[in-house]
PDB file of N, CA and C in Angstrom:
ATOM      1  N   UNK A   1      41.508  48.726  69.565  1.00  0.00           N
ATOM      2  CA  UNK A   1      41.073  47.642  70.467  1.00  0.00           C
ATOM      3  C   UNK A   1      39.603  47.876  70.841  1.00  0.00           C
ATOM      4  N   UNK A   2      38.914  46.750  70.337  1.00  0.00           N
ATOM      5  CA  UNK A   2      37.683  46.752  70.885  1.00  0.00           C
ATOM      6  C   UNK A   2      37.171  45.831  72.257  1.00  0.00           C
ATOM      7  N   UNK A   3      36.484  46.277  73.658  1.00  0.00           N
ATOM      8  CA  UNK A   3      36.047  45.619  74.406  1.00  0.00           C
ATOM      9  C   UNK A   3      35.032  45.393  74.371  1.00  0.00           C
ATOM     10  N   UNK A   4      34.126  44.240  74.682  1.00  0.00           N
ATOM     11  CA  UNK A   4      32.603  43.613  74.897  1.00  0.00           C
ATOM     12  C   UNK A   4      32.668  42.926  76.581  1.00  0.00           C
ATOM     13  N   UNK A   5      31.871  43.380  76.757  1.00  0.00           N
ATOM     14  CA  UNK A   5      31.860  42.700  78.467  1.00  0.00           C
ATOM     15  C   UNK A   5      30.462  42.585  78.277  1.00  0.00           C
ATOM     16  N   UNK A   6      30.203  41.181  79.397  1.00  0.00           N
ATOM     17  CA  UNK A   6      29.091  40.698  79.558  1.00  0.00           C
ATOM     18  C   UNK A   6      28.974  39.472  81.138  1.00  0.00           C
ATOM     19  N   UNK A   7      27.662  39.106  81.555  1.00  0.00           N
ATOM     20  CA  UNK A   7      28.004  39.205  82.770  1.00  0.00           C
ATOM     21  C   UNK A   7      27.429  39.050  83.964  1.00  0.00           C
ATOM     22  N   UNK A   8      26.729  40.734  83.774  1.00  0.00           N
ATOM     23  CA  UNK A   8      26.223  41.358  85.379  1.00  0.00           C
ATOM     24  C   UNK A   8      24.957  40.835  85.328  1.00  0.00           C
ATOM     25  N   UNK A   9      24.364  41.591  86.060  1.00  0.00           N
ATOM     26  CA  UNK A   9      22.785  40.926  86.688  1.00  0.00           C
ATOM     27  C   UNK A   9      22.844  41.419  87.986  1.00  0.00           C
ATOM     28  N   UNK A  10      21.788  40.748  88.394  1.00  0.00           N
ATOM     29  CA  UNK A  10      20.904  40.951  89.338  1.00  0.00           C
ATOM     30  C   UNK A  10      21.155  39.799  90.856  1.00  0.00           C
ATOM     31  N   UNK A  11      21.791  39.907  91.772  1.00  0.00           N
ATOM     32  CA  UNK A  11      22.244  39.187  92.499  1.00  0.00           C
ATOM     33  C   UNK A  11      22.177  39.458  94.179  1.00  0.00           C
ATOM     34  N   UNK A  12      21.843  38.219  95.004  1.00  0.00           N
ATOM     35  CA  UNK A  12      21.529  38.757  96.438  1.00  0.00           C
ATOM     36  C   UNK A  12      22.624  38.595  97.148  1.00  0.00           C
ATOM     37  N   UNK A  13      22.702  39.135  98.219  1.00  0.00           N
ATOM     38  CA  UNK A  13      24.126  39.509  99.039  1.00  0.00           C
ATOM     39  C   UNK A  13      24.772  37.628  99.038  1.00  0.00           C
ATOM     40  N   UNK A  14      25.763  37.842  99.167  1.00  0.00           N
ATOM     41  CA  UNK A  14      26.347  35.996  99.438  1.00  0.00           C
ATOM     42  C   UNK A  14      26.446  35.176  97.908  1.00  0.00           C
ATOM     43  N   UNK A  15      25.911  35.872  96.901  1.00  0.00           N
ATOM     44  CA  UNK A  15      25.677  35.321  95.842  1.00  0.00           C
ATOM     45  C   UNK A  15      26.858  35.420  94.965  1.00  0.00           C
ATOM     46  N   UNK A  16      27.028  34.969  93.750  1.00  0.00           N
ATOM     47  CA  UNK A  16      28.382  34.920  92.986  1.00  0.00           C
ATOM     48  C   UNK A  16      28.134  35.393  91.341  1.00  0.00           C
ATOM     49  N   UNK A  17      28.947  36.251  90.649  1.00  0.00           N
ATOM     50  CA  UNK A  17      28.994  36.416  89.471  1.00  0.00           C
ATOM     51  C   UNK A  17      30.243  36.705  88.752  1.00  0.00           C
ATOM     52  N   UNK A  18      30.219  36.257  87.416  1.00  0.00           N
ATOM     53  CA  UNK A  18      31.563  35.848  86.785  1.00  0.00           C
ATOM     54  C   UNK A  18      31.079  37.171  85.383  1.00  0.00           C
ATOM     55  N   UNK A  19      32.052  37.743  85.449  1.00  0.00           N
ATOM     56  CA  UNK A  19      32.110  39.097  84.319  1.00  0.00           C
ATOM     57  C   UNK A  19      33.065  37.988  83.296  1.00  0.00           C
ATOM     58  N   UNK A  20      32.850  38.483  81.804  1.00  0.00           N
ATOM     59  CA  UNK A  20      33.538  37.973  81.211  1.00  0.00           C
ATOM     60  C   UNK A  20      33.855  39.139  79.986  1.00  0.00           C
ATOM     61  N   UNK A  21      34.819  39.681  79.448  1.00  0.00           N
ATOM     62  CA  UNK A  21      35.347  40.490  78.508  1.00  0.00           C
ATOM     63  C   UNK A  21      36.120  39.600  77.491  1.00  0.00           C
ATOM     64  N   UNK A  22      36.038  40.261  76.095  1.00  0.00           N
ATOM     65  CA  UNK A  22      36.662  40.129  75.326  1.00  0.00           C
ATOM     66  C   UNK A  22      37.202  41.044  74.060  1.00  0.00           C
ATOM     67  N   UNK A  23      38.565  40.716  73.903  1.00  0.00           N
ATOM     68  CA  UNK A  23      38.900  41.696  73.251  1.00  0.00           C
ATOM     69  C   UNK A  23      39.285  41.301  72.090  1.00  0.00           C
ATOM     70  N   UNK A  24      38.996  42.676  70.839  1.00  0.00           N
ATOM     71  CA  UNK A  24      39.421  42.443  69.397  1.00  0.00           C
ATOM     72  C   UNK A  24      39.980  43.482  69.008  1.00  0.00           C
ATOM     73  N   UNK A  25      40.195  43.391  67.554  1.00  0.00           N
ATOM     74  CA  UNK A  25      41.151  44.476  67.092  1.00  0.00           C
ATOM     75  C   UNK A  25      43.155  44.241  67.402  1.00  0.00           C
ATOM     76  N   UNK A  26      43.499  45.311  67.547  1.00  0.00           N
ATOM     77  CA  UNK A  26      44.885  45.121  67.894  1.00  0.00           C
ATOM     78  C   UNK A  26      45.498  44.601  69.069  1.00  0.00           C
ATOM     79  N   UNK A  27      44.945  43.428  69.280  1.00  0.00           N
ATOM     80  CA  UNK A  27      44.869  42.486  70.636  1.00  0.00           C
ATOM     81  C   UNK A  27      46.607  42.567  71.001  1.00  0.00           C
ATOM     82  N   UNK A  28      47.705  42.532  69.693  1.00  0.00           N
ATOM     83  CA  UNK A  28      48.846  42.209  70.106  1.00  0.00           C
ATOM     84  C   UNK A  28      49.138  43.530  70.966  1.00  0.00           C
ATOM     85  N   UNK A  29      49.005  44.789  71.068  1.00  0.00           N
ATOM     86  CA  UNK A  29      49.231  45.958  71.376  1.00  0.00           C
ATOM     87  C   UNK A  29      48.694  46.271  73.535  1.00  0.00           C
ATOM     88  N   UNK A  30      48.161  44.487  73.729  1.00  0.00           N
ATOM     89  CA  UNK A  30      46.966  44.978  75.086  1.00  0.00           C
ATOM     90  C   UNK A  30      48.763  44.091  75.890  1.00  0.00           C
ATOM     91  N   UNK A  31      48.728  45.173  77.180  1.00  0.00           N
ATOM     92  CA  UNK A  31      49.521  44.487  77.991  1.00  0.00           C
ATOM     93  C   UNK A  31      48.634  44.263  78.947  1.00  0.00           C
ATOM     94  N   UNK A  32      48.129  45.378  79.994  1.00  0.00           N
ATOM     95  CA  UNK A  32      47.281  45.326  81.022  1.00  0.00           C
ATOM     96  C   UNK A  32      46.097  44.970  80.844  1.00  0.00           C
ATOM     97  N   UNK A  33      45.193  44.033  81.327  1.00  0.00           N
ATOM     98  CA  UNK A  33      43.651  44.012  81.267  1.00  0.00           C
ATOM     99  C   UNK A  33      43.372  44.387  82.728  1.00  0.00           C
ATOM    100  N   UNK A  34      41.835  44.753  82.969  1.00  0.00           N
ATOM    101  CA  UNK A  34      41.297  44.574  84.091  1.00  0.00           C
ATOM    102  C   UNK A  34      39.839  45.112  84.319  1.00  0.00           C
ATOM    103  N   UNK A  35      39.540  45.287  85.661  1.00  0.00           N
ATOM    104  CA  UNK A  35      38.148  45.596  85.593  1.00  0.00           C
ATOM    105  C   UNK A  35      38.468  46.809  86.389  1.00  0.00           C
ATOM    106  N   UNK A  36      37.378  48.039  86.363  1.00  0.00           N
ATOM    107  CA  UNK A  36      36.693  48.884  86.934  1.00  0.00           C
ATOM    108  C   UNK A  36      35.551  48.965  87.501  1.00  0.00           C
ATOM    109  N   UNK A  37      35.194  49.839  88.738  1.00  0.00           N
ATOM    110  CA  UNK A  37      33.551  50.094  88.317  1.00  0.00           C
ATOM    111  C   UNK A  37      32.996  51.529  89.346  1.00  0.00           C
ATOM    112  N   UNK A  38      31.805  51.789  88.968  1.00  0.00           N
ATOM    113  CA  UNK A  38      31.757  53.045  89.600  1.00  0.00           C
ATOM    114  C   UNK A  38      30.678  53.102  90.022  1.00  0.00           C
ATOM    115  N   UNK A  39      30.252  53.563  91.121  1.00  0.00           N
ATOM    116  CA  UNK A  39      28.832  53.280  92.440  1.00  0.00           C
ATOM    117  C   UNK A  39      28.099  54.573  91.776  1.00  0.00           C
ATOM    118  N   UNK A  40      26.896  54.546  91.627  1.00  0.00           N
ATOM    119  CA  UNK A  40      26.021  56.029  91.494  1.00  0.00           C
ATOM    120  C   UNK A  40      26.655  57.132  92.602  1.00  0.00           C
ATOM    121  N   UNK A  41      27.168  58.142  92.101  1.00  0.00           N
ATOM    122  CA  UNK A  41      27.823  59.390  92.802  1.00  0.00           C
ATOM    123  C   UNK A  41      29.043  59.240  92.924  1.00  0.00           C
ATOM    124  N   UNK A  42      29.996  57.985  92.562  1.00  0.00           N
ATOM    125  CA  UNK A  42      31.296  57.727  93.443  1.00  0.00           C
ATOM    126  C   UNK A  42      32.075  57.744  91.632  1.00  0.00           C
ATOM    127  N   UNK A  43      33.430  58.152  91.835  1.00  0.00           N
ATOM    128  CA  UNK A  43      34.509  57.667  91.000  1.00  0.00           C
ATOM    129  C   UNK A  43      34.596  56.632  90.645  1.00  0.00           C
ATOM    130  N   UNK A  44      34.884  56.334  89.541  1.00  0.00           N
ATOM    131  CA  UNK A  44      35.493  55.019  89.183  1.00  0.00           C
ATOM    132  C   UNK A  44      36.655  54.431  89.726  1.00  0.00           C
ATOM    133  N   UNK A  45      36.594  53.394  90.300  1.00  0.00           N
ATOM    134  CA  UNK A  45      37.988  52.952  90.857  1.00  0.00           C
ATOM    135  C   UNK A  45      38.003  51.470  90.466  1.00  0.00           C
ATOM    136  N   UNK A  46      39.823  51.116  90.652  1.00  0.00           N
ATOM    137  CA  UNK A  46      40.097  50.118  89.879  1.00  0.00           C
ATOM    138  C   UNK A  46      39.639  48.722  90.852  1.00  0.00           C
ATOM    139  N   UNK A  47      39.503  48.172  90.101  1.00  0.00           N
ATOM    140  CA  UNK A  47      38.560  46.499  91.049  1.00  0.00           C
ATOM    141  C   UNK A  47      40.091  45.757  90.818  1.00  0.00           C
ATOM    142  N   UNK A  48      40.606  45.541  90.180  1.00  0.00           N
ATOM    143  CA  UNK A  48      41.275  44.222  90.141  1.00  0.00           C
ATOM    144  C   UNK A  48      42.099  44.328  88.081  1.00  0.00           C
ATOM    145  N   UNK A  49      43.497  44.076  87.995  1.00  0.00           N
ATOM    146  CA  UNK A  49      44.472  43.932  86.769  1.00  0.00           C
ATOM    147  C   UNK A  49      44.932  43.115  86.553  1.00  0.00           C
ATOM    148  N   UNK A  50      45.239  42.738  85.481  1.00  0.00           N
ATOM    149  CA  UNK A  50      46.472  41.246  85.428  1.00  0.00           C
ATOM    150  C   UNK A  50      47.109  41.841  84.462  1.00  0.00           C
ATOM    151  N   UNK A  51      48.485  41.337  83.953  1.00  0.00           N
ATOM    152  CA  UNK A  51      49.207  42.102  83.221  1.00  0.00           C
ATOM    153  C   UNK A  51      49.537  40.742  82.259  1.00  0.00           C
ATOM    154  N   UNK A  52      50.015  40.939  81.014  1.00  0.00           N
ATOM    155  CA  UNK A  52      50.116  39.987  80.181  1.00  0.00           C
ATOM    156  C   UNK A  52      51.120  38.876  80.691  1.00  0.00           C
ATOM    157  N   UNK A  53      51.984  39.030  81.906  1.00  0.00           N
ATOM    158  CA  UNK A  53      52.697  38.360  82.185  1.00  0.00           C
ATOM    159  C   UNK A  53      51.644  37.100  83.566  1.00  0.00           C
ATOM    160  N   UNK A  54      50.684  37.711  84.163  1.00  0.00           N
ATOM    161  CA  UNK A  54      50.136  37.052  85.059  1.00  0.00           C
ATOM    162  C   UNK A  54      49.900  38.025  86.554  1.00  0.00           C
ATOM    163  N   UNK A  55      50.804  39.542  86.415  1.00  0.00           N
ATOM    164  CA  UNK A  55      50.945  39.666  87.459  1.00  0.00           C
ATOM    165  C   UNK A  55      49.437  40.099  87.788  1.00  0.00           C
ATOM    166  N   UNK A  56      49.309  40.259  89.021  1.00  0.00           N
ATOM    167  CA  UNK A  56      47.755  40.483  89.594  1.00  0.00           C
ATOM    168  C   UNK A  56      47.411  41.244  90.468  1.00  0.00           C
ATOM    169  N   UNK A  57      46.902  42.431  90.708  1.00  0.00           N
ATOM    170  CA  UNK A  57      46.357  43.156  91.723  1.00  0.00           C
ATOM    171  C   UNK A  57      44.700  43.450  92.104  1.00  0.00           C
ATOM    172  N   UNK A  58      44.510  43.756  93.441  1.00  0.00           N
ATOM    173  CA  UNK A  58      43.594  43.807  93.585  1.00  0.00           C
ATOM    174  C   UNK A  58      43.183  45.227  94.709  1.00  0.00           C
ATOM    175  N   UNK A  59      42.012  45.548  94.404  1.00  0.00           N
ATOM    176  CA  UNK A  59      41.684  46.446  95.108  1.00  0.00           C
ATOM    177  C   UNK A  59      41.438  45.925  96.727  1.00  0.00           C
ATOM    178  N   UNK A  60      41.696  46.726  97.693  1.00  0.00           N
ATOM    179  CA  UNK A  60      41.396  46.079  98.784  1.00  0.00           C
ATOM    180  C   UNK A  60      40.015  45.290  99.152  1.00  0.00           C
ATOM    181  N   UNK A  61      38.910  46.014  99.025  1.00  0.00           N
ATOM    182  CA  UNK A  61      37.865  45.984  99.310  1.00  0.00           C
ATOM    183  C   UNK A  61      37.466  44.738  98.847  1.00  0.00           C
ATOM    184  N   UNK A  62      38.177  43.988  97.924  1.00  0.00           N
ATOM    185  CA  UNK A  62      37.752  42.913  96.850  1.00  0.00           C
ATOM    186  C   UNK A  62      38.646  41.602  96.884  1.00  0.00           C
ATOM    187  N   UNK A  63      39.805  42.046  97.967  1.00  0.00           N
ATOM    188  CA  UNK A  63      40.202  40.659  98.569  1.00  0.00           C
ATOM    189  C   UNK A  63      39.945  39.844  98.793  1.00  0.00           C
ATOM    190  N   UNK A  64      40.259  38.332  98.708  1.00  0.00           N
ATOM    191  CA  UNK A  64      39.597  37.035  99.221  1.00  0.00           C
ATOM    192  C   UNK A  64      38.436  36.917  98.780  1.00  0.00           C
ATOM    193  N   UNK A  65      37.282  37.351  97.850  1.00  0.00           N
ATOM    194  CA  UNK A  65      36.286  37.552  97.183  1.00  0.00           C
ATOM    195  C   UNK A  65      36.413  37.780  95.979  1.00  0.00           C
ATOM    196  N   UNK A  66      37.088  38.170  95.273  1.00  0.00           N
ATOM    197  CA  UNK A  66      37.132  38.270  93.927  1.00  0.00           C
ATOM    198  C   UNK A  66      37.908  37.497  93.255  1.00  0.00           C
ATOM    199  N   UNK A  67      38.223  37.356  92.037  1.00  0.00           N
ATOM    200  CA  UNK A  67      39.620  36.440  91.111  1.00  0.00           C
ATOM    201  C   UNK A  67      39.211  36.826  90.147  1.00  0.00           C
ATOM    202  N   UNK A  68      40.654  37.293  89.616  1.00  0.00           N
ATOM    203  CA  UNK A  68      40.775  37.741  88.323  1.00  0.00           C
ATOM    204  C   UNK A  68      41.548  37.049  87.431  1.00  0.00           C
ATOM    205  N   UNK A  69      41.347  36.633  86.289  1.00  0.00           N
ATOM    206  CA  UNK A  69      41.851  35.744  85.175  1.00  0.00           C
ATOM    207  C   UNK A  69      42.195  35.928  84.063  1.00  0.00           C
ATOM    208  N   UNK A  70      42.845  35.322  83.135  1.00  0.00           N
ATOM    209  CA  UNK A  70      42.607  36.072  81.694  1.00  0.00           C
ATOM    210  C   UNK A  70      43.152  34.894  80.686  1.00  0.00           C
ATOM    211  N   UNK A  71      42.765  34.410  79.874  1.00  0.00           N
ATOM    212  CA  UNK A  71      43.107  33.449  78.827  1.00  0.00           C
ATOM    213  C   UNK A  71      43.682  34.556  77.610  1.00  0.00           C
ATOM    214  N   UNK A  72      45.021  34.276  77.537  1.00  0.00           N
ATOM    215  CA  UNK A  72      45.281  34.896  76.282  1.00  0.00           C
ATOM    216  C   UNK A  72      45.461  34.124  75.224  1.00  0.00           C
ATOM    217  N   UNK A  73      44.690  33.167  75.227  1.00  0.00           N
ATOM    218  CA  UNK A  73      44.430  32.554  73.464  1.00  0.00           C
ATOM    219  C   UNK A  73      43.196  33.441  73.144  1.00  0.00           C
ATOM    220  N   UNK A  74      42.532  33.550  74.223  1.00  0.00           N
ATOM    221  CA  UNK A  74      41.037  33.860  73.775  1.00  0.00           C
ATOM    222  C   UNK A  74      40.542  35.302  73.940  1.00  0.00           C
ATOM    223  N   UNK A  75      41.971  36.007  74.073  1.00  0.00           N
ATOM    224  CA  UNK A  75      41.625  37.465  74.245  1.00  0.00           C
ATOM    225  C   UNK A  75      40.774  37.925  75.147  1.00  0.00           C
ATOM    226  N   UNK A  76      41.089  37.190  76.211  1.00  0.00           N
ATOM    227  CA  UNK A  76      39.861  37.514  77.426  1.00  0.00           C
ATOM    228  C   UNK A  76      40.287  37.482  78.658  1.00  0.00           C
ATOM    229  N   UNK A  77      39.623  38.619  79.038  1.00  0.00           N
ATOM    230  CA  UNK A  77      39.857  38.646  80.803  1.00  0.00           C
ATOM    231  C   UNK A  77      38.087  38.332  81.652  1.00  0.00           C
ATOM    232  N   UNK A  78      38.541  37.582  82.524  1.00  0.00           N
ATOM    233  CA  UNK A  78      37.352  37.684  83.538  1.00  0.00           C
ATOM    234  C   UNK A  78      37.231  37.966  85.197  1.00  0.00           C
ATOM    235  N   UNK A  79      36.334  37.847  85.622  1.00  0.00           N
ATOM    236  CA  UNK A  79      36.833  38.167  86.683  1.00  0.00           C
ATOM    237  C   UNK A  79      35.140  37.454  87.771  1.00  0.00           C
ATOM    238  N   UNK A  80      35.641  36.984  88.251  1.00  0.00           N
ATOM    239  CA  UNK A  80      34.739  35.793  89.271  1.00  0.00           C
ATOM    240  C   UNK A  80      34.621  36.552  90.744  1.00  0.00           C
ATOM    241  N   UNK A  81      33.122  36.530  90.954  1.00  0.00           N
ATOM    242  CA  UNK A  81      32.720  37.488  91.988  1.00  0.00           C
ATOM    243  C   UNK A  81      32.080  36.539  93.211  1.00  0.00           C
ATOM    244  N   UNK A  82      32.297  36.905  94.292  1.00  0.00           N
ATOM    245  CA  UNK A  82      31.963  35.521  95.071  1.00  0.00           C
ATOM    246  C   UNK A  82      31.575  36.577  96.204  1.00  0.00           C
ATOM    247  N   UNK A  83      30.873  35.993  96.995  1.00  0.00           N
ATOM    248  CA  UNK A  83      30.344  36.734  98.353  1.00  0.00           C
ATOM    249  C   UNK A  83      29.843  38.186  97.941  1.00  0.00           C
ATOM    250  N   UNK A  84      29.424  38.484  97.280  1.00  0.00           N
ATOM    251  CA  UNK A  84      28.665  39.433  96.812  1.00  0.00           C
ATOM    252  C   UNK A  84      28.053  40.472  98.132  1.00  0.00           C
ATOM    253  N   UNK A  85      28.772  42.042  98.068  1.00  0.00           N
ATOM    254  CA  UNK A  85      28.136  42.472  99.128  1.00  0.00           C
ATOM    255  C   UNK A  85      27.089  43.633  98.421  1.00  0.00           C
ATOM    256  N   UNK A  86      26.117  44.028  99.239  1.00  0.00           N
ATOM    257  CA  UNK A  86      25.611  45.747  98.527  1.00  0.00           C
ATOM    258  C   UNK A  86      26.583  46.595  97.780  1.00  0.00           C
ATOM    259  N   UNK A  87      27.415  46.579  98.508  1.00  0.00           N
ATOM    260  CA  UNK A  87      28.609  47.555  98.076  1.00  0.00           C
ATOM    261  C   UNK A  87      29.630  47.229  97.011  1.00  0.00           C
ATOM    262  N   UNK A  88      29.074  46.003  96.283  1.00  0.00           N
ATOM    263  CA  UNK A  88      29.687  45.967  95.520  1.00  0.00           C
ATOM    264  C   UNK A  88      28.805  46.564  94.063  1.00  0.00           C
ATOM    265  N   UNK A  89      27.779  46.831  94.239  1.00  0.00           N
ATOM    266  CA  UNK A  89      26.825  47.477  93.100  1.00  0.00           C
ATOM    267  C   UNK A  89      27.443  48.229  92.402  1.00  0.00           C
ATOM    268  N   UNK A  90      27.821  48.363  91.404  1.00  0.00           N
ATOM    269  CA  UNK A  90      28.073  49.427  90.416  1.00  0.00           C
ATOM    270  C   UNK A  90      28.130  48.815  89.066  1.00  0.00           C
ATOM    271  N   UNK A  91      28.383  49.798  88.332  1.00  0.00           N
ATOM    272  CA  UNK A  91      28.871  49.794  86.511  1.00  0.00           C
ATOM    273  C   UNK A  91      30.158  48.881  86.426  1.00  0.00           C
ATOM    274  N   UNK A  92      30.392  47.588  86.019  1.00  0.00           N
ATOM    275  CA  UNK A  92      31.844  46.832  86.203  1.00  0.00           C
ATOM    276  C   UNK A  92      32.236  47.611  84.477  1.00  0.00           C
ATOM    277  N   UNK A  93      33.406  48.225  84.503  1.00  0.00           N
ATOM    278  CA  UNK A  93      34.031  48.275  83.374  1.00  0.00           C
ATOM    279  C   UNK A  93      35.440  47.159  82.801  1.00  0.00           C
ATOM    280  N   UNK A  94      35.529  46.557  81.807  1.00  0.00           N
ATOM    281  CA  UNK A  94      36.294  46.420  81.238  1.00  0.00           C
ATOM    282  C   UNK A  94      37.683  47.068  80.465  1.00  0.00           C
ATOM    283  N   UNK A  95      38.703  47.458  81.170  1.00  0.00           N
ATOM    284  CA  UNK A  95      39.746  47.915  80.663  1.00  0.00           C
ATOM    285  C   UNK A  95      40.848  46.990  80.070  1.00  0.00           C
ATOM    286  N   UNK A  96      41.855  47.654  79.320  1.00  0.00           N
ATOM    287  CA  UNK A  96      42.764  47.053  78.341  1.00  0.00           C
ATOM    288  C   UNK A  96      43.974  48.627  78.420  1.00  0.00           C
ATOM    289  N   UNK A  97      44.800  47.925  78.411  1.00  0.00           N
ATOM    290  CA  UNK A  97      46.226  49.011  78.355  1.00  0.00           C
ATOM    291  C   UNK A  97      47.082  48.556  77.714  1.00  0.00           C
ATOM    292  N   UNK A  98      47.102  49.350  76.398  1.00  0.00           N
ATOM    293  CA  UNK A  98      48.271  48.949  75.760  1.00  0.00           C
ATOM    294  C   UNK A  98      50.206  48.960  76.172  1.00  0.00           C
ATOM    295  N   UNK A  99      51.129  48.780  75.374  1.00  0.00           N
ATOM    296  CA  UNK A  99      51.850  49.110  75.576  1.00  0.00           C
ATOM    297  C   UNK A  99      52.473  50.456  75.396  1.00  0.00           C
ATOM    298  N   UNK A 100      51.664  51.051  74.332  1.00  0.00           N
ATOM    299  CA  UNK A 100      51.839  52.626  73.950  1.00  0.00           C
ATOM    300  C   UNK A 100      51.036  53.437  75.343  1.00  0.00           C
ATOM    301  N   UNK A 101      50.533  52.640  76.489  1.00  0.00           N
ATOM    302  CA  UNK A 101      49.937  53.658  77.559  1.00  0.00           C
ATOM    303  C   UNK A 101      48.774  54.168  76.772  1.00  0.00           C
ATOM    304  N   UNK A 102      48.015  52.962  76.190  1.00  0.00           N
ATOM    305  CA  UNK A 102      46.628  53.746  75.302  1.00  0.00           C
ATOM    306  C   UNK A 102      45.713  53.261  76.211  1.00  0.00           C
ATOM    307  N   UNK A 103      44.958  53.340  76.792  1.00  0.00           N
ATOM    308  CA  UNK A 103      43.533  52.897  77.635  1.00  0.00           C
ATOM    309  C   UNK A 103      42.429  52.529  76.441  1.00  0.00           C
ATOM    310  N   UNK A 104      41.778  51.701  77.023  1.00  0.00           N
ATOM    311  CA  UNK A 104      40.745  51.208  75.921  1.00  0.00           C
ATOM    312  C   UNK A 104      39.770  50.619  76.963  1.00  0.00           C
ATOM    313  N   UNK A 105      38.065  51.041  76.607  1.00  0.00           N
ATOM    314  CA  UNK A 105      37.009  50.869  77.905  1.00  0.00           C
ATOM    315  C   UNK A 105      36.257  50.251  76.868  1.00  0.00           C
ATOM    316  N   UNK A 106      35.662  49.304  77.810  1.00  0.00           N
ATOM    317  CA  UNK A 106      34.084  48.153  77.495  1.00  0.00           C
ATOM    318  C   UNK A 106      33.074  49.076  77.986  1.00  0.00           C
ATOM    319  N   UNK A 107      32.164  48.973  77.272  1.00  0.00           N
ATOM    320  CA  UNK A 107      30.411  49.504  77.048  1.00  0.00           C
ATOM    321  C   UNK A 107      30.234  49.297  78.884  1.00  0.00           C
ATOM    322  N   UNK A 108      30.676  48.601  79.446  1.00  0.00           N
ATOM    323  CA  UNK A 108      30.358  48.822  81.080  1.00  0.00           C
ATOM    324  C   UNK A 108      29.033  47.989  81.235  1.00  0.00           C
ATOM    325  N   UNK A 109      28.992  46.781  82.802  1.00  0.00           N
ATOM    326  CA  UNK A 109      28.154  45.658  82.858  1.00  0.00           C
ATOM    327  C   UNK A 109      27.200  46.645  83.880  1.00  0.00           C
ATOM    328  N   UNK A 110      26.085  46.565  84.359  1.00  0.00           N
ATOM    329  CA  UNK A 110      25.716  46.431  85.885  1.00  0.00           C
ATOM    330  C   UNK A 110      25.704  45.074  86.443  1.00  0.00           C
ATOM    331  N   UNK A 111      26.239  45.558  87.862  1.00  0.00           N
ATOM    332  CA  UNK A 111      26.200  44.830  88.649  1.00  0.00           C
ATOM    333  C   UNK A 111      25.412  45.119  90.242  1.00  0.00           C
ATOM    334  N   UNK A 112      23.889  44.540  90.126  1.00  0.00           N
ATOM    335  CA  UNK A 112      23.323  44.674  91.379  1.00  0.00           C
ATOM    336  C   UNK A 112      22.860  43.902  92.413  1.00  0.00           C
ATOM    337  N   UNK A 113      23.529  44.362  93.589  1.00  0.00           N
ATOM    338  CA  UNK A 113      23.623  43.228  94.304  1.00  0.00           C
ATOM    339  C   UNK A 113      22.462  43.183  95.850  1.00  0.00           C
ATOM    340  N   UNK A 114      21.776  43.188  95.856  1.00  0.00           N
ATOM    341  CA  UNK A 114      20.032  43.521  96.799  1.00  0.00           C
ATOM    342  C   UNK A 114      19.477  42.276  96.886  1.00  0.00           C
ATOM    343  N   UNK A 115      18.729  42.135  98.188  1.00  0.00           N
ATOM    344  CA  UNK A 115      17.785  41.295  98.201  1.00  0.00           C
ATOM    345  C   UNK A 115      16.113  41.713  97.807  1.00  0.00           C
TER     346      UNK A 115
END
């Protein structure tokens, strides 16, 4: 499974951005999609999943501000960023989880969010 994410930029607090991933290769094998991302010094932690069925989680911090989506004709997950805070700055990664429990990572967007 290959990921491509694309996306991020450069954005001021209140502002909105839409990540968009796509996946190739052994697409039938992806159950979980979702995003990651990781602040300069901080862990990676999970932003937001959908599972091939629809189900959906979200990180707290990213409640009521974020939406996560995914078209599976088009092998794609996205994920729509709204109210944009500082703290949301980091590396957005693209993940994929198979059903064999294989993890599979996108090249990773920035996302910076400053006036």
């Amino acid at each position: 499974v290959q990921l491509q994410a694309s996306g991020g930029g450069l954005v001021q607090p209140g502002g909105s951005l839409r990540l968009s991933c796509a996946a190739s290769g052994s697409i039938f094998s992806i159950n979980v999609m979702g995003w990651y991302r990781q602040a300069p010094g901080k862990q990676r932690e999970l932003v937001a999943i959908i599972t091939g069925r629809g189900r959906i989680s979200y990180t707290d911090s990213v409640k009521g501000r974020f939406t996560i989506s995914r078209d599976n004709a088009k092998n794609a997950v996205y994920l729509q960023m709204n109210s944009l805070k500082p703290e949301d700055t980091a590396v957005y990664y693209c993940n994929a989880e198979t059903y064999q429990l294989v993890y599979y990572w996108g090249q990773g967007t920035q996302v910076t969010v400053s006036s």
